[in-house]
Protein backbone atom coordinates (compact mmCIF):
# COMPACT_ATOMS: atom_id res chain seq x y z
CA UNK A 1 41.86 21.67 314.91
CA UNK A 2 38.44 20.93 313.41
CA UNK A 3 39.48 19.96 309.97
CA UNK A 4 41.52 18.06 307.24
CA UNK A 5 43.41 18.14 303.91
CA UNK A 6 42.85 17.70 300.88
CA UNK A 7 43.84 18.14 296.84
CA UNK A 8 42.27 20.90 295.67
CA UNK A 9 41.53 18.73 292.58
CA UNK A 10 39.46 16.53 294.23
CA UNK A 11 35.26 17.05 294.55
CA UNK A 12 34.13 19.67 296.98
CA UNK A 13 31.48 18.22 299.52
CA UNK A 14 29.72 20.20 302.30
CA UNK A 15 31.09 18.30 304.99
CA UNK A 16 34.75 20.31 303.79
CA UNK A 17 33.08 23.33 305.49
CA UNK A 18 35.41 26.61 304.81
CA UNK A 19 37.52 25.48 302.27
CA UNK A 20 40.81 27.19 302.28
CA UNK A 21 43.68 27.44 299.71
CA UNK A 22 47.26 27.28 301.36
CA UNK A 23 49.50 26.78 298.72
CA UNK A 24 51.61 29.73 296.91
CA UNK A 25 50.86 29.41 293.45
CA UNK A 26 47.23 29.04 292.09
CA UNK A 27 46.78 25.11 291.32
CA UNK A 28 47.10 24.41 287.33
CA UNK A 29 44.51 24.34 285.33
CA UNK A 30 42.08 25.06 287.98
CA UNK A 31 39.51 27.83 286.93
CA UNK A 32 38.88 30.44 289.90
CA UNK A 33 35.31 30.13 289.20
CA UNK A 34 35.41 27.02 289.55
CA UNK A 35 37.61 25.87 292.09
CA UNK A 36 34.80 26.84 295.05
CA UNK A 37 37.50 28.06 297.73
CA UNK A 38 36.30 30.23 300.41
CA UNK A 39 39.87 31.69 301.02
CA UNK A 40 43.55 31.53 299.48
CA UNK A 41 46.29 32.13 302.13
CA UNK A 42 48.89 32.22 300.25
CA UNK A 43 50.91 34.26 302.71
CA UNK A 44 51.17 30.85 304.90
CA UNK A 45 52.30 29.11 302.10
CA UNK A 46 56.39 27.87 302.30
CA UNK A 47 58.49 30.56 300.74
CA UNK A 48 59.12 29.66 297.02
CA UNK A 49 62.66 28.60 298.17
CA UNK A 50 61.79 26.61 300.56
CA UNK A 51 59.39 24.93 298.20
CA UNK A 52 62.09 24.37 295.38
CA UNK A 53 64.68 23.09 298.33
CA UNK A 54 61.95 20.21 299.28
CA UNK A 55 60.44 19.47 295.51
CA UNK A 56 57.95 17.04 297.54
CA UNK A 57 61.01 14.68 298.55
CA UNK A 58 59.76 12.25 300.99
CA UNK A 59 63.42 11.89 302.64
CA UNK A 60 63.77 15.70 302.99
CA UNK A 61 60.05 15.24 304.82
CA UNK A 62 61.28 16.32 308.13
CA UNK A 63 63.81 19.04 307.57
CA UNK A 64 60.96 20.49 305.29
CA UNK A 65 58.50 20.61 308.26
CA UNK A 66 61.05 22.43 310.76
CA UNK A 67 61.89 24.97 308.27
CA UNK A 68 58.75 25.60 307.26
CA UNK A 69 57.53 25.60 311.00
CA UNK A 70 59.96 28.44 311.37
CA UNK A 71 58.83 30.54 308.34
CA UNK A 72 54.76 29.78 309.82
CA UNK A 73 56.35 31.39 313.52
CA UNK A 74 56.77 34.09 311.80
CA UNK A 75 53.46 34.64 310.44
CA UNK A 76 51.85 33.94 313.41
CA UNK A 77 48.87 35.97 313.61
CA UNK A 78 47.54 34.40 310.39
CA UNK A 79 48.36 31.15 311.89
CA UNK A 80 46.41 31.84 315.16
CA UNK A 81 43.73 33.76 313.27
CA UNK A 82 43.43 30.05 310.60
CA UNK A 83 44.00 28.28 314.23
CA UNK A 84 40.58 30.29 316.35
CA UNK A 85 38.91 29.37 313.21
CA UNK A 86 39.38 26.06 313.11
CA UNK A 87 38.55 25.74 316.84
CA UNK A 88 34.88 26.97 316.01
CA UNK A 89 34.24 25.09 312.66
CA UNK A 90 35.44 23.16 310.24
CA UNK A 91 38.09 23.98 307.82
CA UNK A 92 39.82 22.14 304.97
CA UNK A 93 43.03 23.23 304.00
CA UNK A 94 43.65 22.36 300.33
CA UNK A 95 46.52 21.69 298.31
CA UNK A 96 47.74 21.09 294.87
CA UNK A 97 50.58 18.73 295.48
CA UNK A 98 50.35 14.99 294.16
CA UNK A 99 51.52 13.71 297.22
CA UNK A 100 49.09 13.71 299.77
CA UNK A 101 51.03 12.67 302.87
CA UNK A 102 54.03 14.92 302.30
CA UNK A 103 52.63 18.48 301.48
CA UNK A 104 52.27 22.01 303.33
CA UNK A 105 48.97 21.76 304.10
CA UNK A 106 49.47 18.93 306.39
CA UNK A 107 52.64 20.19 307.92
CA UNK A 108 50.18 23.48 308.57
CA UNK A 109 47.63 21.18 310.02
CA UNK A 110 50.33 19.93 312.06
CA UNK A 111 51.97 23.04 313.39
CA UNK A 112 48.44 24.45 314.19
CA UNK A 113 47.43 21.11 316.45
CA UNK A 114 50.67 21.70 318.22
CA UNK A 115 49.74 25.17 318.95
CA UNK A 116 46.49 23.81 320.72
């Protein structure tokens, strides 16, 4: 995958290319206008139960990434459409969560490099 994560807080930079939005719920305090996302596919996003259930708990880190690997096989055309996307340019999946090694957006980026 040709791309990274990062908050959706942080400063956008051209080298982010298509910046897209993967998290369910729009990031507080974040204007739309502002926020310079290309795309918000929010239909990838964990189910809000399986959000609650891992409240960004490091130990439940890799039970959250199987689950939510299941939930993403079953939107898999979005995944392979985000996935043929990636292959041609580069994408930056953004996130609102503090945490920036335990989040959705890189258990996406992970699920999409194993479909590769």
């Amino acid at each position: 995958m040709s791309g990274r994560v990062k908050r959706v807080y942080d400063e956008p930079t051209k080298s982010d290319g298509r910046r897209v939005l993967v998290d369910h719920l729009w990031p507080r305090g974040l204007k739309k206008n502002e926020a310079q996302i290309d795309e918000w596919l929010k239909e990838i996003a964990p189910s809000t139960r399986l959000r609650k259930w891992f409240g960004h708990d490091p130990a439940r880190w890799k039970e959250f990434k199987k689950k939510y690997a299941a939930e993403l096989d079953g939107q898999r055309d979005q995944v392979e459409k985000l996935a043929r996307e990636a292959s041609k340019r580069r994408i930056t999946l953004l996130f609102s969560a503090k945490d920036t090694k335990h989040n959705n957006a890189v258990a996406l980026k992970e699920y999409i490099e194993k479909l590769g």
